[in-house]
Every structure is written in structure tokens, then in C-alpha cells.
PDB file of N, CA and C in Angstrom:
ATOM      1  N   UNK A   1      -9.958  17.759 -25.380  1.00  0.00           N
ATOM      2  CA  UNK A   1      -9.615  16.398 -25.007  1.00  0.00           C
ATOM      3  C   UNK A   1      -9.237  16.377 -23.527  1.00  0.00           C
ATOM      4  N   UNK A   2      -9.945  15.629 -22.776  1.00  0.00           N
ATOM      5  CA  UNK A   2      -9.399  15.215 -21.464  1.00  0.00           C
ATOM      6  C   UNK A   2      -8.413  14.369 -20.978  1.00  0.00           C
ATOM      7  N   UNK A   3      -7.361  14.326 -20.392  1.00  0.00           N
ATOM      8  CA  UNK A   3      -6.282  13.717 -19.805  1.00  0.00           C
ATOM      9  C   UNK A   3      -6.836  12.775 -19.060  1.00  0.00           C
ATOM     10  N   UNK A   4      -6.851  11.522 -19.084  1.00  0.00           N
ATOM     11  CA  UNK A   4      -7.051  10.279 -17.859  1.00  0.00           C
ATOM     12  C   UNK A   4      -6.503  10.909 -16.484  1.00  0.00           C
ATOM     13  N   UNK A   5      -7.039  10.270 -15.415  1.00  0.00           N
ATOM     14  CA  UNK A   5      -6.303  10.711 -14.104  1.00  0.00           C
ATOM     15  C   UNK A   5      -4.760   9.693 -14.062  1.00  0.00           C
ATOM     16  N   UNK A   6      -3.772  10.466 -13.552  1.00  0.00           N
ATOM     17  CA  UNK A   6      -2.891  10.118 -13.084  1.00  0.00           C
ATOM     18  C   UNK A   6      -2.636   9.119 -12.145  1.00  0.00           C
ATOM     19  N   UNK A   7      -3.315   9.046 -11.060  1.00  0.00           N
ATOM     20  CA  UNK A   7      -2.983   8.378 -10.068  1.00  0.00           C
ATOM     21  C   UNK A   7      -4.083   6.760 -10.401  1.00  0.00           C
ATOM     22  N   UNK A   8      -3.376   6.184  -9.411  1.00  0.00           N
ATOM     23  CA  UNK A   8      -4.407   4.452  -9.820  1.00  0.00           C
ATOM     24  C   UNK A   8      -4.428   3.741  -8.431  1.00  0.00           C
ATOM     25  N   UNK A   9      -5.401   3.214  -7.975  1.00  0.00           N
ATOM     26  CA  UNK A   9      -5.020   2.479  -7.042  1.00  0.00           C
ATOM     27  C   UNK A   9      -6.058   1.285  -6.672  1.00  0.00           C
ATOM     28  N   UNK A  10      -5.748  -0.059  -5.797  1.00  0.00           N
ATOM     29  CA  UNK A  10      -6.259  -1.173  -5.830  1.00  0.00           C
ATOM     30  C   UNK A  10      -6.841  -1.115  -4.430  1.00  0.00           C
ATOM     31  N   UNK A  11      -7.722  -2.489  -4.644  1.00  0.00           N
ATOM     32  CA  UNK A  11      -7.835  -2.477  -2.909  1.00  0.00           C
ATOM     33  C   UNK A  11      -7.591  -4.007  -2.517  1.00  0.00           C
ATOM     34  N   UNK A  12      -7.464  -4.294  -1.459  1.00  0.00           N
ATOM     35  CA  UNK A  12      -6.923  -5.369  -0.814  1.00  0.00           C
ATOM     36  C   UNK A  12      -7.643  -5.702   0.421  1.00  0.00           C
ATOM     37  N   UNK A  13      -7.730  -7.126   1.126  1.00  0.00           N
ATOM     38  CA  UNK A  13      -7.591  -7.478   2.185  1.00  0.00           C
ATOM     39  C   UNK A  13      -6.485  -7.959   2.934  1.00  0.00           C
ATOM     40  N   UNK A  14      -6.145  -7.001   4.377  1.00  0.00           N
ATOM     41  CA  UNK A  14      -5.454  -7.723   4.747  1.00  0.00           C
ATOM     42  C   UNK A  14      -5.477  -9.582   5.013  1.00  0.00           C
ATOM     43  N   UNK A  15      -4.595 -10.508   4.432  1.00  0.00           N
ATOM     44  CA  UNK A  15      -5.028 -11.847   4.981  1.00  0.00           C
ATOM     45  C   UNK A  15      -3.825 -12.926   5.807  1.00  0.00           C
ATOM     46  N   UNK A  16      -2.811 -12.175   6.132  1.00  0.00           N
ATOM     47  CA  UNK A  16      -2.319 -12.705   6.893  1.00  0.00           C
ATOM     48  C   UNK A  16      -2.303 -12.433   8.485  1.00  0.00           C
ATOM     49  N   UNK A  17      -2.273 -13.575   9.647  1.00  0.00           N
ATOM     50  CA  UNK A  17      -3.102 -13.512  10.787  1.00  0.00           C
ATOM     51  C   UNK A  17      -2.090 -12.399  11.472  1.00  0.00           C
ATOM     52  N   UNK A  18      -1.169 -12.081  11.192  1.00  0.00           N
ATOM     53  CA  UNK A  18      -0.673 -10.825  11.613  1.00  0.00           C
ATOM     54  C   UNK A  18      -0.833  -9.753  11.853  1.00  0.00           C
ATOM     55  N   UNK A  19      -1.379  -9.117  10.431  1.00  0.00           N
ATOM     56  CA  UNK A  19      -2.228  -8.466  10.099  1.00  0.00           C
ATOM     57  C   UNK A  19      -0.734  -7.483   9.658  1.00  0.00           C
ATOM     58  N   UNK A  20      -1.197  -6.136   9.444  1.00  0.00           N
ATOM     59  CA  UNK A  20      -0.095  -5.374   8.693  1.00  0.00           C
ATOM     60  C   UNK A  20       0.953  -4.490  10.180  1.00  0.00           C
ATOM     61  N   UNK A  21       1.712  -5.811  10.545  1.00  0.00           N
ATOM     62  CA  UNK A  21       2.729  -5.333  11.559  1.00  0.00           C
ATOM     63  C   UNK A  21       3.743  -4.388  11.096  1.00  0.00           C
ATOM     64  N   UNK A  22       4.914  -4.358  12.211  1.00  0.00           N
ATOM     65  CA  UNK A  22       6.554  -3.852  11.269  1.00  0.00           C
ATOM     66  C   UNK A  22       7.055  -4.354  10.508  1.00  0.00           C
ATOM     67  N   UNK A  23       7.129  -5.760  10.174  1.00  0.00           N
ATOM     68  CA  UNK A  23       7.953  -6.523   9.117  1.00  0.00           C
ATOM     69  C   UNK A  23       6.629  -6.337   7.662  1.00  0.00           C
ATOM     70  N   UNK A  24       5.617  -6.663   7.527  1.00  0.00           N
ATOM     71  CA  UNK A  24       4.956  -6.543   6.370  1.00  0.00           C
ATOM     72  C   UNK A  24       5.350  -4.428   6.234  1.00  0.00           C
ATOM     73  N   UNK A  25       5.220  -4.065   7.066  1.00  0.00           N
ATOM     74  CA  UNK A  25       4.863  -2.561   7.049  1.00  0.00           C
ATOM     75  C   UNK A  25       6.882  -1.865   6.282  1.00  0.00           C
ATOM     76  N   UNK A  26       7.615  -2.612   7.162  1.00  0.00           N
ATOM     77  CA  UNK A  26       9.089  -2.441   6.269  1.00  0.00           C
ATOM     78  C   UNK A  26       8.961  -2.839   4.671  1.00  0.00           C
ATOM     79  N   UNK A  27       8.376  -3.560   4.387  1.00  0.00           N
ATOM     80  CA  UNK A  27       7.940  -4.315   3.203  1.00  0.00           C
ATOM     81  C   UNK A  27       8.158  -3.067   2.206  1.00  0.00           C
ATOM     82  N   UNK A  28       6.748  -3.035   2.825  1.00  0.00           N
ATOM     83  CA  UNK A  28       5.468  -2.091   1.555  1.00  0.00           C
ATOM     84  C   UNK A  28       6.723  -0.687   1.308  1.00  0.00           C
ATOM     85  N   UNK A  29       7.412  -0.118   2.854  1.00  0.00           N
ATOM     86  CA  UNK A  29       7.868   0.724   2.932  1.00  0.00           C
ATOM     87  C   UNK A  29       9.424   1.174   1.841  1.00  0.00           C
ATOM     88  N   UNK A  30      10.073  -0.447   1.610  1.00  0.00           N
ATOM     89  CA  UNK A  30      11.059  -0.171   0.928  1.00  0.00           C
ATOM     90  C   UNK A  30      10.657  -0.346  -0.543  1.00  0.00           C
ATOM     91  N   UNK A  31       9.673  -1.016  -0.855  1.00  0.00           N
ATOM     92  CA  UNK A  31       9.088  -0.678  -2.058  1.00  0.00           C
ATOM     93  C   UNK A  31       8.469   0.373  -2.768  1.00  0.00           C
ATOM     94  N   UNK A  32       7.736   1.338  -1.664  1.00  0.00           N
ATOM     95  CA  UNK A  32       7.069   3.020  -1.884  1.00  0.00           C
ATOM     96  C   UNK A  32       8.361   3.854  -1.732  1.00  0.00           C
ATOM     97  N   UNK A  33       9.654   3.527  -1.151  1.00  0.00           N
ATOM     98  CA  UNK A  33      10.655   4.614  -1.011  1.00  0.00           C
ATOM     99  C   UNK A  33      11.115   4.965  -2.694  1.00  0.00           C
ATOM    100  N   UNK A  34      11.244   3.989  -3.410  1.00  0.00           N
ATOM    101  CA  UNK A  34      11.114   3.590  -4.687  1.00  0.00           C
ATOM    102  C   UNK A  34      10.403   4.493  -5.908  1.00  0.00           C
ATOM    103  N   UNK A  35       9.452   4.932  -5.444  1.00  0.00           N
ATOM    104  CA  UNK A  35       8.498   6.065  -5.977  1.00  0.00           C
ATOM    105  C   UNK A  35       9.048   7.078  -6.607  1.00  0.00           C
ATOM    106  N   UNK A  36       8.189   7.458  -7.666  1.00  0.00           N
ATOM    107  CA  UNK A  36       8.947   8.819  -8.584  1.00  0.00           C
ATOM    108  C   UNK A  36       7.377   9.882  -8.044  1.00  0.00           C
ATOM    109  N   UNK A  37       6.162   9.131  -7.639  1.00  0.00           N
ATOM    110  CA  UNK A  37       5.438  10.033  -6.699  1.00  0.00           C
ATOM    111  C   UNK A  37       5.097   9.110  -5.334  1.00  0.00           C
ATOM    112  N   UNK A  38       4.393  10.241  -4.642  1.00  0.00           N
ATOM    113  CA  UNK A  38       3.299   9.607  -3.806  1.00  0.00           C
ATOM    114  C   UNK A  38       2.759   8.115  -4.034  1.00  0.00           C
ATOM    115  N   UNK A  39       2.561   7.457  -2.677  1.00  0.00           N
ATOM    116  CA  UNK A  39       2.135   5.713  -3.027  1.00  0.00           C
ATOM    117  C   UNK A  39       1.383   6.012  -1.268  1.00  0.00           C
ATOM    118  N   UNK A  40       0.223   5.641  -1.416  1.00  0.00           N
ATOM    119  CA  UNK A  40      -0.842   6.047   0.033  1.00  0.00           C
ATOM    120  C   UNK A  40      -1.297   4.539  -0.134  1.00  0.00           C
ATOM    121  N   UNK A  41      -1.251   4.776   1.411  1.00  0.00           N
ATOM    122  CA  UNK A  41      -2.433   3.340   1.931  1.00  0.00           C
ATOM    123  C   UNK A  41      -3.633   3.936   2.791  1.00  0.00           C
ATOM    124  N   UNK A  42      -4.720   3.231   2.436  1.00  0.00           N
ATOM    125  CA  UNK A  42      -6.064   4.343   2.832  1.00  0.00           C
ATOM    126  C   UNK A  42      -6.727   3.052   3.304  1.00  0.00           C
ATOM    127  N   UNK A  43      -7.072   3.304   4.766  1.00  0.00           N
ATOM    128  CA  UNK A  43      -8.032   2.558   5.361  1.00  0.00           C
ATOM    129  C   UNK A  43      -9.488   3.402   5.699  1.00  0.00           C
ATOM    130  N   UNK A  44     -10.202   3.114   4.984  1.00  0.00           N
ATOM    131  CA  UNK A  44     -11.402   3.868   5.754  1.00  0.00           C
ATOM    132  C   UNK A  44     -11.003   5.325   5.344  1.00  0.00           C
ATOM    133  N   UNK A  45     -11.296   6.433   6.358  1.00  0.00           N
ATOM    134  CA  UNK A  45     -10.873   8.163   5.605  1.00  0.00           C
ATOM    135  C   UNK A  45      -9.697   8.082   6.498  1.00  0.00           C
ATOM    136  N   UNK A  46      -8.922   6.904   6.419  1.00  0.00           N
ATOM    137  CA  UNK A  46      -7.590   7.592   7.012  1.00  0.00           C
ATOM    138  C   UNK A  46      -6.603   6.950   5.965  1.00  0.00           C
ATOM    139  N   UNK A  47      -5.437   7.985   5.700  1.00  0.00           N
ATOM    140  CA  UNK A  47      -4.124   8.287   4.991  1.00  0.00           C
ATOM    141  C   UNK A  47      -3.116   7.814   5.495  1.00  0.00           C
ATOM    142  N   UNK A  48      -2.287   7.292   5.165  1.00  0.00           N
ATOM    143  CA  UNK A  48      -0.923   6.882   5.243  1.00  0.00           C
ATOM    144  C   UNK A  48       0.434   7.399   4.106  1.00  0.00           C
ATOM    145  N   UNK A  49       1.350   7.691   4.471  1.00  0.00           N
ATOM    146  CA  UNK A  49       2.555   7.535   3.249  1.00  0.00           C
ATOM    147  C   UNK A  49       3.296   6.146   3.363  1.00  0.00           C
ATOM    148  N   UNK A  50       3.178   5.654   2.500  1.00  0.00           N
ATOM    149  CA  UNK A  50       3.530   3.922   2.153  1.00  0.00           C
ATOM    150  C   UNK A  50       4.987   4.066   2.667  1.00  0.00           C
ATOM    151  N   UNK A  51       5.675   5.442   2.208  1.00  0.00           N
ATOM    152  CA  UNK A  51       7.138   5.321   2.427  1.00  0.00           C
ATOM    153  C   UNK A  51       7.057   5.306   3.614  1.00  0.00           C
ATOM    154  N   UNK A  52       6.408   5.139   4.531  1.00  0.00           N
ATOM    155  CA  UNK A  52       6.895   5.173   6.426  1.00  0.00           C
ATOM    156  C   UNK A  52       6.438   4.393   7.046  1.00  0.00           C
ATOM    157  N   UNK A  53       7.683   3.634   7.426  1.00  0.00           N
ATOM    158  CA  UNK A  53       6.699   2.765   8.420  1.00  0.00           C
ATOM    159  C   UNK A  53       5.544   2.541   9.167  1.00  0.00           C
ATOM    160  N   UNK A  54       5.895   4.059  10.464  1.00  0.00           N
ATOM    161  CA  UNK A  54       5.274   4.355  11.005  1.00  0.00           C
ATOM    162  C   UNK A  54       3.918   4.867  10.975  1.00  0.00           C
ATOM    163  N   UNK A  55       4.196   5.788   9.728  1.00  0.00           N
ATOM    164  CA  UNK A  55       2.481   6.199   9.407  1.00  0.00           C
ATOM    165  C   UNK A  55       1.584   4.844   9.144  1.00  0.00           C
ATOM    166  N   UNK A  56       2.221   3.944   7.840  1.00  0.00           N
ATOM    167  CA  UNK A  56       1.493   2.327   7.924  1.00  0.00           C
ATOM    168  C   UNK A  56       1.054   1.678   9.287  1.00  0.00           C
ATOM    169  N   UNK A  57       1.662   1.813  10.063  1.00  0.00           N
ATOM    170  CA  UNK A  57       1.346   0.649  11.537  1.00  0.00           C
ATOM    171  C   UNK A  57       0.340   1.918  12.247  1.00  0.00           C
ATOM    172  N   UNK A  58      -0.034   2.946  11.703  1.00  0.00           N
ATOM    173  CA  UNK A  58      -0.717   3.918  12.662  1.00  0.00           C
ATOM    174  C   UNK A  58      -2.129   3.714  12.002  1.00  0.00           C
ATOM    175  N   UNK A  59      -2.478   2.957  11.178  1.00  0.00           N
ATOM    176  CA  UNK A  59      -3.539   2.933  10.147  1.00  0.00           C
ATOM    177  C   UNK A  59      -4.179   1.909  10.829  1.00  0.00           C
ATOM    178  N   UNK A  60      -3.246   0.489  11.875  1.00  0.00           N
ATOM    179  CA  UNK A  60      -3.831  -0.381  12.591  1.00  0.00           C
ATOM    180  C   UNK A  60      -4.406  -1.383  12.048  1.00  0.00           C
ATOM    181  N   UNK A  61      -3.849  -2.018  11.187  1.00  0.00           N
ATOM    182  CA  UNK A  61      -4.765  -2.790   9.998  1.00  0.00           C
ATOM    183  C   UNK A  61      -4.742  -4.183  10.678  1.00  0.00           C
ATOM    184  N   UNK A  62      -5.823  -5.026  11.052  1.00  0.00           N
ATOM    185  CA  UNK A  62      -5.432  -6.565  11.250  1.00  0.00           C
ATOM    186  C   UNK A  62      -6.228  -7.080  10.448  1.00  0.00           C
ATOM    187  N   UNK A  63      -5.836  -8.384  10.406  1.00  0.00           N
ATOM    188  CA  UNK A  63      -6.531  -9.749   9.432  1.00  0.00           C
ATOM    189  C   UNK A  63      -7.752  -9.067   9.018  1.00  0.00           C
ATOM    190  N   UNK A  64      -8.028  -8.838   8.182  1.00  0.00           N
ATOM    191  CA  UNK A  64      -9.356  -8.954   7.367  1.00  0.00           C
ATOM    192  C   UNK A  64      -9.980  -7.234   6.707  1.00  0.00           C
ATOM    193  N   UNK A  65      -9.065  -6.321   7.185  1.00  0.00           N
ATOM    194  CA  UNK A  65      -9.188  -5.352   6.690  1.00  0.00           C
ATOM    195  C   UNK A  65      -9.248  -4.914   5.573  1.00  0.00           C
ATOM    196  N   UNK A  66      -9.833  -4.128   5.238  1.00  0.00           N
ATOM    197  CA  UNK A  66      -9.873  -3.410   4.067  1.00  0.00           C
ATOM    198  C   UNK A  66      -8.869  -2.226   3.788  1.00  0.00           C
ATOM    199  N   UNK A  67      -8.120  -2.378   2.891  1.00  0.00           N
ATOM    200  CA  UNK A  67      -7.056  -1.318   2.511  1.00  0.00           C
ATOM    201  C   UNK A  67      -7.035  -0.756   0.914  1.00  0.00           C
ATOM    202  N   UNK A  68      -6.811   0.203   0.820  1.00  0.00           N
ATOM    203  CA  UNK A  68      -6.324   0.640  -0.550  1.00  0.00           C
ATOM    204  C   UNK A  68      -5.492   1.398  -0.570  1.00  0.00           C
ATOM    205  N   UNK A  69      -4.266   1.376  -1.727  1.00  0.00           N
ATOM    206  CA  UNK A  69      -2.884   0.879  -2.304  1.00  0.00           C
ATOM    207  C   UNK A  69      -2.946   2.667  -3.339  1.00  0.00           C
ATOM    208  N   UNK A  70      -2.634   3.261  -3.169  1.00  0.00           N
ATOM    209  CA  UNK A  70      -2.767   4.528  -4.505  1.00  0.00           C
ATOM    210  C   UNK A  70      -1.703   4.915  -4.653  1.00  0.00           C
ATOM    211  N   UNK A  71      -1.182   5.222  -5.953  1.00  0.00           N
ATOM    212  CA  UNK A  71       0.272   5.669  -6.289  1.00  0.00           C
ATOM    213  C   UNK A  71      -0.583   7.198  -7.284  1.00  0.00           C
ATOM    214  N   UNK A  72       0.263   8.197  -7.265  1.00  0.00           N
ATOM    215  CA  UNK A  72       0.198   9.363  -7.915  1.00  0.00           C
ATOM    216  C   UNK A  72       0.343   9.597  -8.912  1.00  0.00           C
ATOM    217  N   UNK A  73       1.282   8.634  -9.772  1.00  0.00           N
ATOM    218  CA  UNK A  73       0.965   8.799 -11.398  1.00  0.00           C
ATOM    219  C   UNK A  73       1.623   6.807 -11.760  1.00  0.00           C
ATOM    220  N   UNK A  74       1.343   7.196 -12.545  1.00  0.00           N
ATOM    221  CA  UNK A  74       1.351   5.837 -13.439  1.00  0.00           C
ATOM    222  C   UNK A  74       2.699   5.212 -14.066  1.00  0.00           C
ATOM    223  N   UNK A  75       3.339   5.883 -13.782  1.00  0.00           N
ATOM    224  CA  UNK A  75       4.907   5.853 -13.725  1.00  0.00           C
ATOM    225  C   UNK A  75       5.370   4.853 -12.332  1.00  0.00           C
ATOM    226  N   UNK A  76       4.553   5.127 -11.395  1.00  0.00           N
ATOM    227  CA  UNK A  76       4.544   3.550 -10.769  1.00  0.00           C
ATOM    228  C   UNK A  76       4.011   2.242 -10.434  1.00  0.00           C
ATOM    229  N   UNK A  77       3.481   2.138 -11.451  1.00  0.00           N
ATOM    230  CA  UNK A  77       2.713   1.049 -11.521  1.00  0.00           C
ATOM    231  C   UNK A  77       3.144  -0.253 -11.242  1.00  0.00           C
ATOM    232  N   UNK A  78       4.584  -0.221 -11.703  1.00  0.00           N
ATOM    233  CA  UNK A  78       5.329  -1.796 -11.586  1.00  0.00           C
ATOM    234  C   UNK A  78       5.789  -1.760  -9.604  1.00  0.00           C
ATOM    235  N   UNK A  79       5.869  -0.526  -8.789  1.00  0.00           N
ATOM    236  CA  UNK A  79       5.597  -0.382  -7.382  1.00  0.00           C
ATOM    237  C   UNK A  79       4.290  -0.692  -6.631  1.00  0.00           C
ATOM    238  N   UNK A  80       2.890  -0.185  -7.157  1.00  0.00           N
ATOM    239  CA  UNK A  80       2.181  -0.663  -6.365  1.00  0.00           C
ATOM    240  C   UNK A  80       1.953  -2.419  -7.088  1.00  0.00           C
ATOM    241  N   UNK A  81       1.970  -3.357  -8.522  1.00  0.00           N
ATOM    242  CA  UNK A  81       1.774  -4.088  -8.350  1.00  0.00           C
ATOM    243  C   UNK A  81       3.102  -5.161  -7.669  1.00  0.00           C
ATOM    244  N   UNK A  82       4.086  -4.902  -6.991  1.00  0.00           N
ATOM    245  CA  UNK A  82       4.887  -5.424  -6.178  1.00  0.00           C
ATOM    246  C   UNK A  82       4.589  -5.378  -5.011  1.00  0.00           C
ATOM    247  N   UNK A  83       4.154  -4.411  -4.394  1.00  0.00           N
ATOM    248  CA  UNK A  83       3.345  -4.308  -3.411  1.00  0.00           C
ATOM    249  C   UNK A  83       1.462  -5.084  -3.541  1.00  0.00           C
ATOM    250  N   UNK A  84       1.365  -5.206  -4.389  1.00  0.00           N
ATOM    251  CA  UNK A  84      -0.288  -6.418  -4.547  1.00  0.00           C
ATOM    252  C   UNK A  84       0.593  -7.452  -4.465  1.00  0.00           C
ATOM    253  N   UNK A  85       1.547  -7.399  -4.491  1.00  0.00           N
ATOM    254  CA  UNK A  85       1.722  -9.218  -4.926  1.00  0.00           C
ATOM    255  C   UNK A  85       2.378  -9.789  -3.279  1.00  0.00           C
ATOM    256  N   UNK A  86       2.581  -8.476  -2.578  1.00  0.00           N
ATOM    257  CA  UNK A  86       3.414  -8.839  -1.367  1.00  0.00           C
ATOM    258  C   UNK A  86       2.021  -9.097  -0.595  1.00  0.00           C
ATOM    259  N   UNK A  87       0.930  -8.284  -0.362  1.00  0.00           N
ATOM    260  CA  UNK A  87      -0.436  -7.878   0.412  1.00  0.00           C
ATOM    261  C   UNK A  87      -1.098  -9.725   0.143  1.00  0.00           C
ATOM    262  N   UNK A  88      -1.435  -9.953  -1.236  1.00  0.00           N
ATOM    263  CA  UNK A  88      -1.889 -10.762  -1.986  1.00  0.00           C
ATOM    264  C   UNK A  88      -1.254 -12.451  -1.466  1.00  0.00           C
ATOM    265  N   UNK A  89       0.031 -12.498  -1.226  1.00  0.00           N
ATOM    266  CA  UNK A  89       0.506 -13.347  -0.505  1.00  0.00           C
ATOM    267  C   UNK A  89       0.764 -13.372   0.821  1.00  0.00           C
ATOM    268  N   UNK A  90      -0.066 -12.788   1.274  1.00  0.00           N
ATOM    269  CA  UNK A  90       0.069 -12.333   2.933  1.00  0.00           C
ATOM    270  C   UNK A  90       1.243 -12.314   3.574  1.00  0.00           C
ATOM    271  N   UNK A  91       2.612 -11.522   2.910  1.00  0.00           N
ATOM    272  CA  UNK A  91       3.789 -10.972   3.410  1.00  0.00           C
ATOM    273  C   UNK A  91       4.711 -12.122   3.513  1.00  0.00           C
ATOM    274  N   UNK A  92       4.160 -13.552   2.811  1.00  0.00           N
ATOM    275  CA  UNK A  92       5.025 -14.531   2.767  1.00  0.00           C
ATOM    276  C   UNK A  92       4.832 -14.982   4.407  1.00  0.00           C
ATOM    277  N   UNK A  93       3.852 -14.688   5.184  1.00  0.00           N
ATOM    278  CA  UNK A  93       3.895 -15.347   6.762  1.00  0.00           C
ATOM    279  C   UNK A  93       2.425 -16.383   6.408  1.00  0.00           C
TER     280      UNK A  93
END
């Protein structure tokens, strides 16, 4: 019997004209600190750790980007969909 994969993740457009600054990027960040694993934001072949600000704003994301959201096991699921719902409403701006 095979085990499902652990990890899950969504994808998104950025859609607010901001695009993913410091205040959306604090966001995502106090929500991935939260994590019982890993929570990545993946633009293209580049990596981020959700928990850091900094790595997020180094990913460079503006209006209309393509991002994806991955958490490491499934134990956080109710984290990345708090984080869809923040992306999804364009950070409330």
C-alpha cells in the first residue's frame, strides 16, 4: 500500500496592484511562523520560506504573477488555506 504525499499546495495570482510587498509579505509570514512544517512560496524555479519576510519580497512578485503556496504535510492545511484567503483577497488593499 502506498502512502499519499504529504505535502499539498495551491497556486495563485498575485491581484493586488501592489503586488506581494512588506505588509502582504508580514502577512503570509505570521501565518507560516504557525507551521508544524515547512510552508514555501514558489515562483517560477525559485523558493522561498513563507516564514520570512525577506526571502518572500526576494521572489519579487508584482500584480499578476504566478505563485504557488506548499506546506509539508497536511497538518497544515487550515495555514495555507488562511493564507489563499489572504492572496485571494488581495491582502485586503
Amino acid at each position: 500500500m502506498c502512502n499519499p504525499p504529504k505535502n499539498v499546495s495551491k497556486k495563485f495570482i498575485i491581484i493586488n496592484d501592489l503586488g506581494l510587498h512588506a505588509r502582504p509579505a508580514a502577512m503570509i509570514a505570521k501565518l507560516a511562523q504557525n507551521s508544524k512544517s515547512r510552508v514555501s512560496i514558489i515562483k517560477e524555479n525559485e523558493w522561498a520560506d513563507a516564514s520570512s519576510i525577506i526571502d518572500i519580497l526576494t521572489l519579487s512578485c508584482l500584480k499578476g504573477t504566478e505563485i504557488t503556496v506548499q506546506i509539508d504535510d497536511r497538518a497544515d492545511i487550515d495555514i495555507l488555506n488562511n493564507i489563499a484567503a489572504l492572496i485571494e483577497k488581495g491582502f485586503g488593499e
